[in-house]
C-alpha atoms as a PDB file:
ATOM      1  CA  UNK A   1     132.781 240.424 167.781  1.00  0.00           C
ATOM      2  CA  UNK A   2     135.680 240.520 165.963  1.00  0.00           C
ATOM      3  CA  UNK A   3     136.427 236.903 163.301  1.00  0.00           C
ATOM      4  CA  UNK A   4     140.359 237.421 162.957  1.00  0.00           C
ATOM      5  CA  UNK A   5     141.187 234.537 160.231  1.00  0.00           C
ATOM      6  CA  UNK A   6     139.458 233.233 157.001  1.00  0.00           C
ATOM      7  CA  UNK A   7     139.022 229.817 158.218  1.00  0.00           C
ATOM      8  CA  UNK A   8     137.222 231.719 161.317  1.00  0.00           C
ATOM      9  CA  UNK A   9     134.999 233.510 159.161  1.00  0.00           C
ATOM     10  CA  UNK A  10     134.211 230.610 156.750  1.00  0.00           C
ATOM     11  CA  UNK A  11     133.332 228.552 160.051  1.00  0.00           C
ATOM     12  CA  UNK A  12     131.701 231.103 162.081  1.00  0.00           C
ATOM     13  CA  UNK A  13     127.368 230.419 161.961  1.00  0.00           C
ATOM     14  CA  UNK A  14     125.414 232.648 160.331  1.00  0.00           C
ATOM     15  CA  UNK A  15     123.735 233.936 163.411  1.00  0.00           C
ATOM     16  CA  UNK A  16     127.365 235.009 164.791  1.00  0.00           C
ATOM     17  CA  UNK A  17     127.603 236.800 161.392  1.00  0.00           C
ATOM     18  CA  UNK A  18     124.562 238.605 161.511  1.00  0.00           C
ATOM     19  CA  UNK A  19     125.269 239.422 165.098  1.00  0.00           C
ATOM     20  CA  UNK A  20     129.080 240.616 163.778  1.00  0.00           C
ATOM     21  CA  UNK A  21     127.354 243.089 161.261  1.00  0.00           C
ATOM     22  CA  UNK A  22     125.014 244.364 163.790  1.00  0.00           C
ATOM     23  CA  UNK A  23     127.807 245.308 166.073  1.00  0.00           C
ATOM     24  CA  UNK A  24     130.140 246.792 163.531  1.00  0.00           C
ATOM     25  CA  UNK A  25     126.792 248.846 162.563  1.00  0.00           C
ATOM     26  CA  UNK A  26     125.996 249.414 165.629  1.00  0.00           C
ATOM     27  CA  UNK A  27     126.301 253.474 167.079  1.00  0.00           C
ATOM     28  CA  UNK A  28     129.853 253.765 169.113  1.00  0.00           C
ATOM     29  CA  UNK A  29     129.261 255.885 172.285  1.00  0.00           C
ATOM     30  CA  UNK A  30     126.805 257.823 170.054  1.00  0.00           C
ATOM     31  CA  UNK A  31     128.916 258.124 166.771  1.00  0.00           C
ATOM     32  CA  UNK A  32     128.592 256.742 163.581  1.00  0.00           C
ATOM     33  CA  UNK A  33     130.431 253.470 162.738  1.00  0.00           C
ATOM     34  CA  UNK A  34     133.938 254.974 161.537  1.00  0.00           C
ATOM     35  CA  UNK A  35     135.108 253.058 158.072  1.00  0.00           C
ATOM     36  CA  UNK A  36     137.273 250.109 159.792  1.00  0.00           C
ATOM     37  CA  UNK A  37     133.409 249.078 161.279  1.00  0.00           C
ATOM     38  CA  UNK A  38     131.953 249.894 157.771  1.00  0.00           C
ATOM     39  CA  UNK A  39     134.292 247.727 156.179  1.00  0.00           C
ATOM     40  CA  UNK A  40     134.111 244.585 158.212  1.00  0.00           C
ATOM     41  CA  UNK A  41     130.385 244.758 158.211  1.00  0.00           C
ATOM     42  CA  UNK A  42     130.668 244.303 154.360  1.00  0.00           C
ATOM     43  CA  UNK A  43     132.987 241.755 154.776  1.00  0.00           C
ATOM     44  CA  UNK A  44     130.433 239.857 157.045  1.00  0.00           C
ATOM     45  CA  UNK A  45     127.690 240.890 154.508  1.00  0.00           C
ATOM     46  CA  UNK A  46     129.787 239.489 151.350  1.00  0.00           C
ATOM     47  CA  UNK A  47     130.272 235.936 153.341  1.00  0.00           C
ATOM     48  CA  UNK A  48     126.637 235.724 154.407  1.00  0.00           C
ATOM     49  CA  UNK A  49     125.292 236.542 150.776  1.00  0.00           C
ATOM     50  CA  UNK A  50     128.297 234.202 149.620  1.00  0.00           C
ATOM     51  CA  UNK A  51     126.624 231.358 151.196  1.00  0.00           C
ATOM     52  CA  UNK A  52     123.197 232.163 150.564  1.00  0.00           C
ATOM     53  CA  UNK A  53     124.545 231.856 146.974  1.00  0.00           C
ATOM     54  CA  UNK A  54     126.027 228.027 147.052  1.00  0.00           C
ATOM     55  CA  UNK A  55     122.878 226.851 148.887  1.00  0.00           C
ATOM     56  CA  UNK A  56     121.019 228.160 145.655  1.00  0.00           C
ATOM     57  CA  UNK A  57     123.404 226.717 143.226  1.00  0.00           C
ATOM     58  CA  UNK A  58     122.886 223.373 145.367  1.00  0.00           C
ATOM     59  CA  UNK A  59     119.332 223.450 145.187  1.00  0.00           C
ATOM     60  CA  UNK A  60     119.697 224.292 140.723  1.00  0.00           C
ATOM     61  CA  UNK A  61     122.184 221.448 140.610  1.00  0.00           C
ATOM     62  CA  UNK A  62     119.577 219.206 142.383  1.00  0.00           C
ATOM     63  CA  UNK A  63     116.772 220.469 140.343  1.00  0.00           C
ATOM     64  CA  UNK A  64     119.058 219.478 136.863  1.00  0.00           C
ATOM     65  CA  UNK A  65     119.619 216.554 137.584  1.00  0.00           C
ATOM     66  CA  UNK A  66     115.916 215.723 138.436  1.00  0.00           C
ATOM     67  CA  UNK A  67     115.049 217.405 135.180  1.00  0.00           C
ATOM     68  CA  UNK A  68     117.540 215.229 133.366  1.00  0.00           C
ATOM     69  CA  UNK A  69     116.165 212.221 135.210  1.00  0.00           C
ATOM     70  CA  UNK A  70     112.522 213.029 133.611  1.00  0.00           C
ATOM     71  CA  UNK A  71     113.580 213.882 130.664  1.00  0.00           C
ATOM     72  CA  UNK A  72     115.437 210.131 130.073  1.00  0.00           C
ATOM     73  CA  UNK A  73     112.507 208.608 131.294  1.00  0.00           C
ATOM     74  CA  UNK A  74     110.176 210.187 128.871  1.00  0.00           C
ATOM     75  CA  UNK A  75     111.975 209.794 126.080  1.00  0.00           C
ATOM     76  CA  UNK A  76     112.495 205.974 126.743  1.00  0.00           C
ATOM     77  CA  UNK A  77     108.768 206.337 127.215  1.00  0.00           C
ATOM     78  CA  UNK A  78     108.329 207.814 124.136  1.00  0.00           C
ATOM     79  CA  UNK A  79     110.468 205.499 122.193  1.00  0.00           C
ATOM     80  CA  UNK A  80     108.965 202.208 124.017  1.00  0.00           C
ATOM     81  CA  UNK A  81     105.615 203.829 122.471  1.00  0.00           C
ATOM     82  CA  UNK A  82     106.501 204.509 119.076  1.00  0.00           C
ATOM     83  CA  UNK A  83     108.008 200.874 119.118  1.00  0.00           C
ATOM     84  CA  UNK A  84     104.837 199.433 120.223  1.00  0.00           C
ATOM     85  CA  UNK A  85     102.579 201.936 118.007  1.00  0.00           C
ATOM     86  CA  UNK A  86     104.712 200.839 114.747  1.00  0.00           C
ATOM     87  CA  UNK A  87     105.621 196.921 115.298  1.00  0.00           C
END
C-alpha cells in the first residue's frame, strides 16, 4: 500500500496504516525491507503514534476542565460555608 499525499496519509484509518507498516516490513521475495520500505514504515509509525498523541491531549483537556469545574464548585462551597458558619 503505498499513501502518496499528506492529506492521504492524514485521512487514511488507522487499520490501513497498520496494514501500510506491515507491508513495508514485510520480507520482499525473501530479502530484508531495503531503506525506501524502512523509511515509509516510520513515516506510517510517526502518524499513528501522532494520533495516539492528540486523542491523549483530548482526553487531559477534558479531564482540566472537569477538574476546574470541581474545584469552582468547592470553593463556592466552601465560601457559602464559612458565610453561614460566621453570620
Amino acid at each position: 500500500m503505498e499513501i502518496g499525499t499528506f492529506k492521504e496519509l492524514k485521512s487514511v484509518t488507522e487499520d490501513k496504516l497498520i496494514t501500510a507498516v506491515n507491508s513495508c516490513l514485510a520480507l520482499q521475495g525473501g530479502m530484508a525491507p531495503d531503506t525506501r520500505h524502512i523509511l515509509e514504515a516510520i513515516v506510517y509509525l510517526d502518524q499513528l503514534s501522532g494520533r495516539k498523541q492528540d486523542s491523549q491531549t483530548h482526553q487531559m483537556l477534558k479531564y482540566t476542565w472537569w477538574i476546574t469545574a470541581m474545584t469552582g464548585i468547592v470553593t463556592v462551597a466552601t465560601i457559602a460555608n464559612l458565610v453561614c458558619l460566621f453570620h
